[in-house]
N, C-alpha and C. Protein backbone atom coordinates (compact mmCIF):
# COMPACT_ATOMS: atom_id res chain seq x y z
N UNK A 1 -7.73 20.81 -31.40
CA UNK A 1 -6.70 19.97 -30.83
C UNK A 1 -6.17 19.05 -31.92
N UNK A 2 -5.09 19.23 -32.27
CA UNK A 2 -4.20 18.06 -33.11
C UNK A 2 -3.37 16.90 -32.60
N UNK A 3 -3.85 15.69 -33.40
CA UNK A 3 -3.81 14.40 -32.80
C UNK A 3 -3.06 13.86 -34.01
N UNK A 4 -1.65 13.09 -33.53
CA UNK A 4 -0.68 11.96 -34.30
C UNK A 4 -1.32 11.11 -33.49
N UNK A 5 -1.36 10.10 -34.46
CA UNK A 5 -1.70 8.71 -33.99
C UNK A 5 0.03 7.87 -34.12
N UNK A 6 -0.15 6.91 -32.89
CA UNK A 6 1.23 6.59 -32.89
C UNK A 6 0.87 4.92 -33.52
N UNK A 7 1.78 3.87 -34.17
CA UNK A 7 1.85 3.14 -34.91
C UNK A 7 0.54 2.31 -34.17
N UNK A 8 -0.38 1.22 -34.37
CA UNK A 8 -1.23 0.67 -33.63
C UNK A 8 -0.40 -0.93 -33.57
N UNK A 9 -0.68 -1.27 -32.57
CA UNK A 9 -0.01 -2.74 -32.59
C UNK A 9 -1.30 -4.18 -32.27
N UNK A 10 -1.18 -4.73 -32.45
CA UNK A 10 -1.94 -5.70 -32.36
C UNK A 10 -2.77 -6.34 -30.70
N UNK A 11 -2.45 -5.08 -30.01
CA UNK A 11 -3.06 -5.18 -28.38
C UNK A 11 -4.31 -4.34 -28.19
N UNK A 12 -4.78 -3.67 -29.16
CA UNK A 12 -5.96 -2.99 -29.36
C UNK A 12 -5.45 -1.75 -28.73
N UNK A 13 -4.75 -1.42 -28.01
CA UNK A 13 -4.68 -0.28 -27.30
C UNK A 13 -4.39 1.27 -28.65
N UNK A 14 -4.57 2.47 -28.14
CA UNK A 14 -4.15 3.71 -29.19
C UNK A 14 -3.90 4.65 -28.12
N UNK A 15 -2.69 5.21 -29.09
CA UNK A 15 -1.99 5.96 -27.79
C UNK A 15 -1.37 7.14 -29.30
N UNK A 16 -1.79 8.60 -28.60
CA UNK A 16 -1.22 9.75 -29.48
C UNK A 16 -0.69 10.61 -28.79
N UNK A 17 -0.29 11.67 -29.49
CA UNK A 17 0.34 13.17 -28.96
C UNK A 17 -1.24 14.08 -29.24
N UNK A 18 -1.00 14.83 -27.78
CA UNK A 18 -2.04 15.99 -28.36
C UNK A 18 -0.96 16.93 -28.40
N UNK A 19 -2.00 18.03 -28.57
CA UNK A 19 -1.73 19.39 -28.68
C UNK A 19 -2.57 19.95 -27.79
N UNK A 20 -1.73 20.44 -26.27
CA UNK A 20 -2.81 20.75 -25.09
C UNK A 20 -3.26 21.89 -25.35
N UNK A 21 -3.98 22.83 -24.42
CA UNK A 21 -4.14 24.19 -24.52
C UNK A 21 -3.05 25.16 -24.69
N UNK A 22 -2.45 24.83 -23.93
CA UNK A 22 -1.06 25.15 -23.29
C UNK A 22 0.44 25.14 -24.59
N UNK A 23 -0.39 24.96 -25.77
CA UNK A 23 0.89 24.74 -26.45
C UNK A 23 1.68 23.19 -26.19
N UNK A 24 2.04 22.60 -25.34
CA UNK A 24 2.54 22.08 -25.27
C UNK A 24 2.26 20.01 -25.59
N UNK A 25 2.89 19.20 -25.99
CA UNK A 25 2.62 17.96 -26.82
C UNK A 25 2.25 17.11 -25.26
N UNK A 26 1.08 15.97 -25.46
CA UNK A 26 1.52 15.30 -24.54
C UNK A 26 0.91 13.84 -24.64
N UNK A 27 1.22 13.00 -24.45
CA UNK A 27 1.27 11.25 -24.79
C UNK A 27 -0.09 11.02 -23.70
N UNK A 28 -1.37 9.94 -24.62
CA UNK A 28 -2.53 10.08 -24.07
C UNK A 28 -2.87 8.54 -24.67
N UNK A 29 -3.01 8.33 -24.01
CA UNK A 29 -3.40 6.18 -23.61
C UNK A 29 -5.07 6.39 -23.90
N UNK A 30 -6.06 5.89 -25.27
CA UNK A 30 -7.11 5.93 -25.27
C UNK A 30 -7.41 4.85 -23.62
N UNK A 31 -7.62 5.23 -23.09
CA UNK A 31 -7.75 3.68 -22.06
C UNK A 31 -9.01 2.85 -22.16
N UNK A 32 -10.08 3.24 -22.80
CA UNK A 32 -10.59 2.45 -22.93
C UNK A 32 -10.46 1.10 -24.41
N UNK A 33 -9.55 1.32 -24.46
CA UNK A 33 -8.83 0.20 -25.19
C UNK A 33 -7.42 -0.33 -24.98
N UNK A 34 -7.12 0.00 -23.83
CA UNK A 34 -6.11 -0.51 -23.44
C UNK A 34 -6.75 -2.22 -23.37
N UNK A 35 -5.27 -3.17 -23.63
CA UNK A 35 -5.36 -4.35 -24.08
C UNK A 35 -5.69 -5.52 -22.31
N UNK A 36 -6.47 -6.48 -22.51
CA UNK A 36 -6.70 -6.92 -21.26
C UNK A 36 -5.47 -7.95 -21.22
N UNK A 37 -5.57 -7.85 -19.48
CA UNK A 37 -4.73 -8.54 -19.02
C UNK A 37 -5.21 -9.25 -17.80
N UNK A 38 -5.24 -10.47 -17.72
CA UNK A 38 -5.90 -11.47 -16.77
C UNK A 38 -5.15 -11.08 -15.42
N UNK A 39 -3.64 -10.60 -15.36
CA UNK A 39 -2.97 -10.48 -14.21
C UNK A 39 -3.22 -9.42 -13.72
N UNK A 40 -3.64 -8.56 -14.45
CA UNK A 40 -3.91 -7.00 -13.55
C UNK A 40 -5.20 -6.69 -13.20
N UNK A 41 -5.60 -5.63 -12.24
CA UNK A 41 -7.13 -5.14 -12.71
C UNK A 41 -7.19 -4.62 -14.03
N UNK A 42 -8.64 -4.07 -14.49
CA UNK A 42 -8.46 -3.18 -15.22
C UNK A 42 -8.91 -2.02 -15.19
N UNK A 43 -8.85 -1.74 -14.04
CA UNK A 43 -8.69 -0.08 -13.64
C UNK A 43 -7.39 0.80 -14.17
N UNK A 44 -7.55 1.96 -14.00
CA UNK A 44 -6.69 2.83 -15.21
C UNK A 44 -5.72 3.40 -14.12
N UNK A 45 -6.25 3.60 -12.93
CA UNK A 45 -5.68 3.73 -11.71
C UNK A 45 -5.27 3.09 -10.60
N UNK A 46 -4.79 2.22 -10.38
CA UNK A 46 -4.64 1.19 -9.38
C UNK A 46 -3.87 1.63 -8.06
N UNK A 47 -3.98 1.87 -6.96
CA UNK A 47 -3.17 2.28 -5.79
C UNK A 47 -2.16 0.95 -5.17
N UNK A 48 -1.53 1.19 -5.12
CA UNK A 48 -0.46 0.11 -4.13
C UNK A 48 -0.33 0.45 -2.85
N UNK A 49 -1.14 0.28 -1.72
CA UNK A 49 -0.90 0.47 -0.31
C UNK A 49 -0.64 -0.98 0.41
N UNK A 50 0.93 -0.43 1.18
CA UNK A 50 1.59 -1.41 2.28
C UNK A 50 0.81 -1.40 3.37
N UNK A 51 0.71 -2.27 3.89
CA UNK A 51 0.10 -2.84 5.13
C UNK A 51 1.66 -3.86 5.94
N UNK A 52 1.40 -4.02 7.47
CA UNK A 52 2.14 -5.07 8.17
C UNK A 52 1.90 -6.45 7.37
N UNK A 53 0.12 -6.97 7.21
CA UNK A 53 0.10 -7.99 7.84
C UNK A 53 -0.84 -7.97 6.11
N UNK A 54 -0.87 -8.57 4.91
CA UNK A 54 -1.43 -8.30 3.73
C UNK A 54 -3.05 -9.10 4.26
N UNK A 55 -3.09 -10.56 4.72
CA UNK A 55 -3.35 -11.10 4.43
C UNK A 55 -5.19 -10.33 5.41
N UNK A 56 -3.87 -9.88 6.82
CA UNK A 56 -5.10 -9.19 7.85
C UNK A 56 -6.09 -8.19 7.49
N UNK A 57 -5.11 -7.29 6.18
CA UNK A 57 -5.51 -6.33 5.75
C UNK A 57 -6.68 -6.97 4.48
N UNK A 58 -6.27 -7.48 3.82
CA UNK A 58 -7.65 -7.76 2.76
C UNK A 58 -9.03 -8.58 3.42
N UNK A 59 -9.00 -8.95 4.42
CA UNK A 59 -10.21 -9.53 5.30
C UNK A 59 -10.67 -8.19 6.02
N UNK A 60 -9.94 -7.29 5.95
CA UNK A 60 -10.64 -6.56 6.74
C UNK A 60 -10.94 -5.78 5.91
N UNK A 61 -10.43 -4.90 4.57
CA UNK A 61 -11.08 -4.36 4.08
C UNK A 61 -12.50 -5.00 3.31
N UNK A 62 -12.35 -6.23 2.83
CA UNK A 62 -13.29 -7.00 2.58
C UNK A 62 -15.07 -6.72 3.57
N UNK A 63 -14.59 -7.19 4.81
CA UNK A 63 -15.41 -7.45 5.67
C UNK A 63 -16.29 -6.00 5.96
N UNK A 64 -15.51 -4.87 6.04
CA UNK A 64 -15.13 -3.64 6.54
C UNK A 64 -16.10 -2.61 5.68
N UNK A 65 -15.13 -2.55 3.98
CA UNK A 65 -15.39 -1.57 3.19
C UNK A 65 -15.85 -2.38 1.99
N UNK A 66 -16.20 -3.11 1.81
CA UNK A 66 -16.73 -4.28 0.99
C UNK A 66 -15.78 -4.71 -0.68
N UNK A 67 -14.77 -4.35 -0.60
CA UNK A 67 -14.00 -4.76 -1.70
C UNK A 67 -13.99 -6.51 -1.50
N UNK A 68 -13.68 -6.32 -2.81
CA UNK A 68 -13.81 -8.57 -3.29
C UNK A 68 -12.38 -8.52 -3.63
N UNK A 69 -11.50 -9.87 -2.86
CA UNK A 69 -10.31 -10.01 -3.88
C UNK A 69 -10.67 -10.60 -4.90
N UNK A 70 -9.40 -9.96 -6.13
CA UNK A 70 -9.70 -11.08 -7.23
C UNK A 70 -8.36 -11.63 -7.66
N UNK A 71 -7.16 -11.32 -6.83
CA UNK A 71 -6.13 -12.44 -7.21
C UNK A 71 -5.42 -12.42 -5.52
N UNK A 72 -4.89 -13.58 -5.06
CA UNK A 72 -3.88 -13.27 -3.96
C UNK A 72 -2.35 -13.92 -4.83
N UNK A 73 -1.75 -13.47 -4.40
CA UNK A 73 -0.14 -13.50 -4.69
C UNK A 73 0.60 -14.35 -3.38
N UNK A 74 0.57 -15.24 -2.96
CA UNK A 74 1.23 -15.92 -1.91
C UNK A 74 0.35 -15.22 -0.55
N UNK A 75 1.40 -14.80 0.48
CA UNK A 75 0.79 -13.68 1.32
C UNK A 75 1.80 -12.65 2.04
N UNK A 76 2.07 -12.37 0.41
CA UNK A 76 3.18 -10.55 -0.16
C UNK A 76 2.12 -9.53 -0.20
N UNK A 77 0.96 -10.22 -1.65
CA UNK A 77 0.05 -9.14 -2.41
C UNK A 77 -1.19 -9.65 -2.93
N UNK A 78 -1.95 -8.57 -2.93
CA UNK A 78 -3.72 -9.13 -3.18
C UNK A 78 -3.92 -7.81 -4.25
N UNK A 79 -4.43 -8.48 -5.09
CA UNK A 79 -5.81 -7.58 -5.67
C UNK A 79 -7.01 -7.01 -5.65
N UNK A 80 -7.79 -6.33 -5.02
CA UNK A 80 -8.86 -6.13 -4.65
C UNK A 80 -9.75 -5.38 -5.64
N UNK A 81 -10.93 -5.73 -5.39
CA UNK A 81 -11.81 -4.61 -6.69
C UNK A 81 -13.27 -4.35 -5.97
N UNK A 82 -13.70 -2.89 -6.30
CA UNK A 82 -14.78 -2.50 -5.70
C UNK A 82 -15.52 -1.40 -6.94
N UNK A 83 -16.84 -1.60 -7.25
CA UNK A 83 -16.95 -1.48 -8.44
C UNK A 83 -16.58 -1.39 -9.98
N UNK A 84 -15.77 -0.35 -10.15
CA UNK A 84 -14.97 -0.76 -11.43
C UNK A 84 -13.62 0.01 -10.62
N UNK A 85 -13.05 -0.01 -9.76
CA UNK A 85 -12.19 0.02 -9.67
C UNK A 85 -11.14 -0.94 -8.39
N UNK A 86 -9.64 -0.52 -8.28
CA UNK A 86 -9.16 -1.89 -7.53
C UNK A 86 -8.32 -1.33 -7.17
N UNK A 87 -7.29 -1.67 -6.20
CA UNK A 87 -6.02 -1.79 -5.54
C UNK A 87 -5.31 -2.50 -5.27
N UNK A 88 -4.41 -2.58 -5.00
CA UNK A 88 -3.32 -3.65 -4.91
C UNK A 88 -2.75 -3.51 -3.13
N UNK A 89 -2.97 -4.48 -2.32
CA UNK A 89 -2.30 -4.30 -0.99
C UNK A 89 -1.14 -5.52 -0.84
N UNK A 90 -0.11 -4.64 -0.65
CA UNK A 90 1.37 -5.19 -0.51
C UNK A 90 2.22 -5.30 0.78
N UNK A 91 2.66 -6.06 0.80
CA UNK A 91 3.88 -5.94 2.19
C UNK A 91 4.71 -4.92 2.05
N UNK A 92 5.16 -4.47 2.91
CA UNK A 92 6.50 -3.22 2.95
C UNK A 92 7.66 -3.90 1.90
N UNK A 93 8.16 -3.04 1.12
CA UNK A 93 9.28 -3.58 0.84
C UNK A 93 10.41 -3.46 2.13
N UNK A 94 10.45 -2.24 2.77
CA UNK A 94 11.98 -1.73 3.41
C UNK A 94 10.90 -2.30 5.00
N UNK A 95 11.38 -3.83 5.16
CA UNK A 95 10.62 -4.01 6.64
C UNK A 95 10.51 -2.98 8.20
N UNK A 96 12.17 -2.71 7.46
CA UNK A 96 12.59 -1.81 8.59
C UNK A 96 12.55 -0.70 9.20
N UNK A 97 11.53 -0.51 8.06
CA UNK A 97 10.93 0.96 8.03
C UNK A 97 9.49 1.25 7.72
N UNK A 98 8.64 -0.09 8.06
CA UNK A 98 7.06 -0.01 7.89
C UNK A 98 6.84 0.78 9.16
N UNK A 99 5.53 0.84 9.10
CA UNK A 99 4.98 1.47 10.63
C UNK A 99 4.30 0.08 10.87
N UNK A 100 3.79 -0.04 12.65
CA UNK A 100 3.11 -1.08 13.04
C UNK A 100 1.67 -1.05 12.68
N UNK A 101 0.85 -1.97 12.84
CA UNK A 101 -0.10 -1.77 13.10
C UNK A 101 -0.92 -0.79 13.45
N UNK A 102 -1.63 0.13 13.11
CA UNK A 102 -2.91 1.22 13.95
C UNK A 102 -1.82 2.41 13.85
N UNK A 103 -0.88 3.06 13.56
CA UNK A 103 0.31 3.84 13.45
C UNK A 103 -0.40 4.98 13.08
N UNK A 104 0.00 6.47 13.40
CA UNK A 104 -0.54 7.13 12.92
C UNK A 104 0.24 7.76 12.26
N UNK A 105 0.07 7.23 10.24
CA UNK A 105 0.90 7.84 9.39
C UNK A 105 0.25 8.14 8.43
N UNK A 106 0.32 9.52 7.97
CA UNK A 106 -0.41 9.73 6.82
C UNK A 106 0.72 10.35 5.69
N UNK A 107 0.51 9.27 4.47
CA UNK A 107 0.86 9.94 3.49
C UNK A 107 0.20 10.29 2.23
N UNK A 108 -0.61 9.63 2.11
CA UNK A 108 -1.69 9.85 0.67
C UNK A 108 -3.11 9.45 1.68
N UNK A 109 -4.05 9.39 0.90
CA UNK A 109 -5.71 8.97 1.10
C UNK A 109 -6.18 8.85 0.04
N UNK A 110 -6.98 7.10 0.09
CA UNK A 110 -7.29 7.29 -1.11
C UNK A 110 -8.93 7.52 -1.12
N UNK A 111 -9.59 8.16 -2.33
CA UNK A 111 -11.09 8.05 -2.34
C UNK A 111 -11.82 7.09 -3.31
N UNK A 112 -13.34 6.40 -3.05
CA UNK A 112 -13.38 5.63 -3.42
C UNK A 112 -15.13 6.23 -3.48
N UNK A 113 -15.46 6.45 -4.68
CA UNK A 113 -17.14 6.97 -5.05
C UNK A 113 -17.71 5.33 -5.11
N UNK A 114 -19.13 5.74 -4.05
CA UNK A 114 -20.41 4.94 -3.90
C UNK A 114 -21.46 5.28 -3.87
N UNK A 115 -22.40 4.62 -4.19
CA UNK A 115 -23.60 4.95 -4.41
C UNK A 115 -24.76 5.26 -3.18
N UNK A 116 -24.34 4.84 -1.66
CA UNK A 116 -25.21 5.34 -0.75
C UNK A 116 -24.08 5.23 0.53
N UNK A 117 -23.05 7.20 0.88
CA UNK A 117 -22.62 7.07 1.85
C UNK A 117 -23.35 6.88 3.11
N UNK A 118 -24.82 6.59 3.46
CA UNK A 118 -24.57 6.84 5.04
C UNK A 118 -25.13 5.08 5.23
N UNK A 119 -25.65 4.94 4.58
CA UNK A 119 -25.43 3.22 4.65
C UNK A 119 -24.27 2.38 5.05
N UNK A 120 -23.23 3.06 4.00
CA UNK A 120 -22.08 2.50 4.25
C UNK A 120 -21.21 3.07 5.14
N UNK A 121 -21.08 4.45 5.91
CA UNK A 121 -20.99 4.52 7.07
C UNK A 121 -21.42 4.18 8.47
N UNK A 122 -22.69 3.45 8.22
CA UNK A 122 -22.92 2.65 9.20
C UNK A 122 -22.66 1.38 9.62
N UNK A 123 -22.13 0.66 8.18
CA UNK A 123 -21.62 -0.58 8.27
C UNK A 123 -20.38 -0.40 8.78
N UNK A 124 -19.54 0.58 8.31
CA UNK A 124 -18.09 0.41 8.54
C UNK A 124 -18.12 0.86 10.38
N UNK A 125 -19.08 1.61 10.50
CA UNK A 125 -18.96 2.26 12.19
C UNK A 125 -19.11 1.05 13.24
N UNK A 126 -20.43 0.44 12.40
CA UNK A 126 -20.78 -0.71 13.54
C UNK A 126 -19.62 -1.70 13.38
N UNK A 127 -18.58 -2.09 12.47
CA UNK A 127 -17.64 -2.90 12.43
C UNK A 127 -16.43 -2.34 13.25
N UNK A 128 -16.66 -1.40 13.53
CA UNK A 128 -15.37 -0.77 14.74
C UNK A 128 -14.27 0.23 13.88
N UNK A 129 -14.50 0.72 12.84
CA UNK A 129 -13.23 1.24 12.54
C UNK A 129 -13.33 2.86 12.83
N UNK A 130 -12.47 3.32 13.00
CA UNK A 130 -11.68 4.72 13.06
C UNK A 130 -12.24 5.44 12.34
N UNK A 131 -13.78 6.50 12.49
CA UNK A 131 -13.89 7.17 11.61
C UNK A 131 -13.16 8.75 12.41
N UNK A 132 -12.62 9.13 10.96
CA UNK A 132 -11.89 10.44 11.13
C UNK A 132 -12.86 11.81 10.78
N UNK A 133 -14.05 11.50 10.37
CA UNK A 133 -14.52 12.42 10.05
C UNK A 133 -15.76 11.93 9.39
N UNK A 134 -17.22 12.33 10.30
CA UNK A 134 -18.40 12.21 9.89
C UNK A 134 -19.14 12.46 8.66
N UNK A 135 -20.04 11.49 7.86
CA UNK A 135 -20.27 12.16 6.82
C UNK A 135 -21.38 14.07 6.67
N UNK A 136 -20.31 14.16 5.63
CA UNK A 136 -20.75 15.77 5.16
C UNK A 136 -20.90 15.92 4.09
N UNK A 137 -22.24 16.66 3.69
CA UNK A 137 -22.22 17.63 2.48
C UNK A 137 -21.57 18.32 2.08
N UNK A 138 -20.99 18.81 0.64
CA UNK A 138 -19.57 19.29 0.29
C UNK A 138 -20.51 20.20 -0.56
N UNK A 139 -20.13 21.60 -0.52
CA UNK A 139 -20.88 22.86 -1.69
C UNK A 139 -20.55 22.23 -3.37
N UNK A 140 -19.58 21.05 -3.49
CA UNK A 140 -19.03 21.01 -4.38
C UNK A 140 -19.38 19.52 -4.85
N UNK A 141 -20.96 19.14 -4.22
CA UNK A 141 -22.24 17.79 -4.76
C UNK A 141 -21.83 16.89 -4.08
N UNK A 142 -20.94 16.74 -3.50
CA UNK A 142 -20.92 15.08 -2.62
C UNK A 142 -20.68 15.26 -1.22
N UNK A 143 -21.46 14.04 -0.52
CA UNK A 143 -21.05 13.48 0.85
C UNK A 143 -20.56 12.40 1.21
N UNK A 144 -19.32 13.15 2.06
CA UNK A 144 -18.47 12.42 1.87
C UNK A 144 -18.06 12.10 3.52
N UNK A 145 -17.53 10.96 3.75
CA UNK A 145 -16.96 10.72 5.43
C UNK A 145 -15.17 9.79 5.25
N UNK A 146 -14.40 10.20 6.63
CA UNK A 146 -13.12 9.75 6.18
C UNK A 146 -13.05 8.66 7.10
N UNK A 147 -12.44 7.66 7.20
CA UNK A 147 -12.08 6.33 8.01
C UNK A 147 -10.66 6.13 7.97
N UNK A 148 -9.92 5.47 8.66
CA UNK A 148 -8.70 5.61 9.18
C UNK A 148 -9.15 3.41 9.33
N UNK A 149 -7.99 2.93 8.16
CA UNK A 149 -8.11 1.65 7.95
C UNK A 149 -7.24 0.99 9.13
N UNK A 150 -6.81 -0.23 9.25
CA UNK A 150 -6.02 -1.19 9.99
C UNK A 150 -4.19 -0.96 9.93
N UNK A 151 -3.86 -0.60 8.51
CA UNK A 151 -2.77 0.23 8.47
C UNK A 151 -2.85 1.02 8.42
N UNK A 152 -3.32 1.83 9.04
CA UNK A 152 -3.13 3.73 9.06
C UNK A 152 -3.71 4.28 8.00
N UNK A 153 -4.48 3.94 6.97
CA UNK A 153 -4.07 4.18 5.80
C UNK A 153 -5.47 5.10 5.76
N UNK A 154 -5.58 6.60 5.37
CA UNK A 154 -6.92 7.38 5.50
C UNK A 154 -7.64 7.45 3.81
N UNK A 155 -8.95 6.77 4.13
CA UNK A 155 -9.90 6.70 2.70
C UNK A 155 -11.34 7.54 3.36
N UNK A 156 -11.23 7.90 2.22
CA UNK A 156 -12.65 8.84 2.45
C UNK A 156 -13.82 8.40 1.16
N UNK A 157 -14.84 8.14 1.63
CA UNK A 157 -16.15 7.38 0.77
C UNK A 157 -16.73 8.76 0.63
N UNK A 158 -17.02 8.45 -0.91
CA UNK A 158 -17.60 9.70 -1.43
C UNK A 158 -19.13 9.48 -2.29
N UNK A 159 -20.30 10.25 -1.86
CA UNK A 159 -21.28 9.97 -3.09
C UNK A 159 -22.18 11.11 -3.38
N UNK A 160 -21.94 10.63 -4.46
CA UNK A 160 -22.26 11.96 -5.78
C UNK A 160 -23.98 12.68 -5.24
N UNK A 161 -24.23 13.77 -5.01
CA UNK A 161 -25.75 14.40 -4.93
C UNK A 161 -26.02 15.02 -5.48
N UNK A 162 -25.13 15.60 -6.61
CA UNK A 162 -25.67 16.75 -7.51
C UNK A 162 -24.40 16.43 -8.76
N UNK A 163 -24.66 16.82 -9.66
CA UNK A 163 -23.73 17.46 -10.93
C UNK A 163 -23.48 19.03 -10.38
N UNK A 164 -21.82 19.03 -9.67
CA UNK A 164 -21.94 20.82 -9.64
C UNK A 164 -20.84 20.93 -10.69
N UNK A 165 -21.05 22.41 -10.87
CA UNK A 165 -20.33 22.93 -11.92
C UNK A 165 -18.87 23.01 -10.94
N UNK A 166 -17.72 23.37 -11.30
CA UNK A 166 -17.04 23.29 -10.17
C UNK A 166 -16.90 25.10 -10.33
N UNK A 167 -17.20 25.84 -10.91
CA UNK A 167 -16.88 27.53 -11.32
C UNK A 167 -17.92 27.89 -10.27
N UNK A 168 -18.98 27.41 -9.85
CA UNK A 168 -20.37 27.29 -9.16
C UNK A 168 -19.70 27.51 -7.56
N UNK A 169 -19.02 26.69 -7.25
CA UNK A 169 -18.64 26.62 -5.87
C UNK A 169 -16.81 26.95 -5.68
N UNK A 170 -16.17 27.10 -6.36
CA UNK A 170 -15.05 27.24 -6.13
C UNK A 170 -14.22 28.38 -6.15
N UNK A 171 -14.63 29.33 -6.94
CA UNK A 171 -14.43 31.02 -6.89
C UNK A 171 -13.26 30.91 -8.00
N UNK A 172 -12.42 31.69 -7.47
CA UNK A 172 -10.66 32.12 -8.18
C UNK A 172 -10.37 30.85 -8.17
N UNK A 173 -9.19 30.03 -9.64
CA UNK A 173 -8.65 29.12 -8.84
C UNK A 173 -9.00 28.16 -9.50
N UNK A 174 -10.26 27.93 -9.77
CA UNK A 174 -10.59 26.41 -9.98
C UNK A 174 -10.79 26.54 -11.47
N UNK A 175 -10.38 25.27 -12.39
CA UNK A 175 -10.61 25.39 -13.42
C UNK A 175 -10.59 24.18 -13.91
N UNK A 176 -11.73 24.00 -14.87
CA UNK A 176 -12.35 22.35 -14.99
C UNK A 176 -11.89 22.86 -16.23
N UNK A 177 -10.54 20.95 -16.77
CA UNK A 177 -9.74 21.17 -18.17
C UNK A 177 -10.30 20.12 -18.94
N UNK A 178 -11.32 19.21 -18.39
CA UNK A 178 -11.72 18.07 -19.58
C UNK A 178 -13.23 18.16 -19.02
């Protein structure tokens, strides 16, 4: 694999072109040197999910699924973080077109790896929420269960039981690139 390094600037971060498998060039953020920033998380992935009510929504995921805020923004937007990673929960921009409360809308789900699902399916059960789907063993090392949050919003808790190969359980099809 051939690597340009692109100019380095004084934010610690390094960012190059590879040379994929594929022939083709593509722009790659070392991230673990991406430069800190007090205003953001520093997760590499951050989700932005709308909620009605921001403020209802981070007490409950708090209380719920155990994320900590670590910034609030008036009560537009929160930061939340749950092991090394975080999200951002926002008000609708287009009011007029949020869903209400408990709505049943699915457009993404996000997942969130822990270290003991049925523990934490019992916390979230006895707190009342919407599970969509009991935890299960997956041929493919984790058990995993789905919950259905305060805005509609479907997350599924995942934890690791094995290192599988993914060629092991997946047949035609699957192909592990890093």
């Amino acid at each position: 694999m051939r690597t340009r390094q692109t100019p380095k600037s004084n934010d610690q971060s390094r960012s190059a072109y590879r040379l994929g498998r594929d022939g083709r060039s593509r722009y790659v953020t070392t991230v673990d040197r991406l430069p800190k920033n007090r205003s953001v998380p520093s997760s590499t992935v951050i989700p932005v999910l709308p909620y009605p009510d921001v403020r209802q929504a981070v007490k409950w995921l708090e209380d719920v699924f155990g994320f900590r805020e670590r910034l609030q923004i008036a009560d537009h937007r929160a930061q939340l973080v749950i092991g090394d990673g975080a999200m951002i929960v926002a008000e609708y921009i287009d009011r007029e077109r949020r869903p209400q409360v408990g709505a049943d809308y699915v457009s993404h789900q996000v997942m969130v790896r822990i270290s003991d699902v049925t523990a934490h399916f019992e916390h979230v059960r006895a707190c009342g929420a919407e599970i969509l789907q009991l935890p299960v063993d997956h041929v493919y090392g984790e058990r995993q269960y789905v919950v259905r949050d305060i805005g509609g919003h479907r997350w599924t808790f995942s934890q690791t039981l094995a290192d599988s190969d993914p060629g092991d359980w997946g047949g035609a099809g699957v192909i592990l690139k890093e």
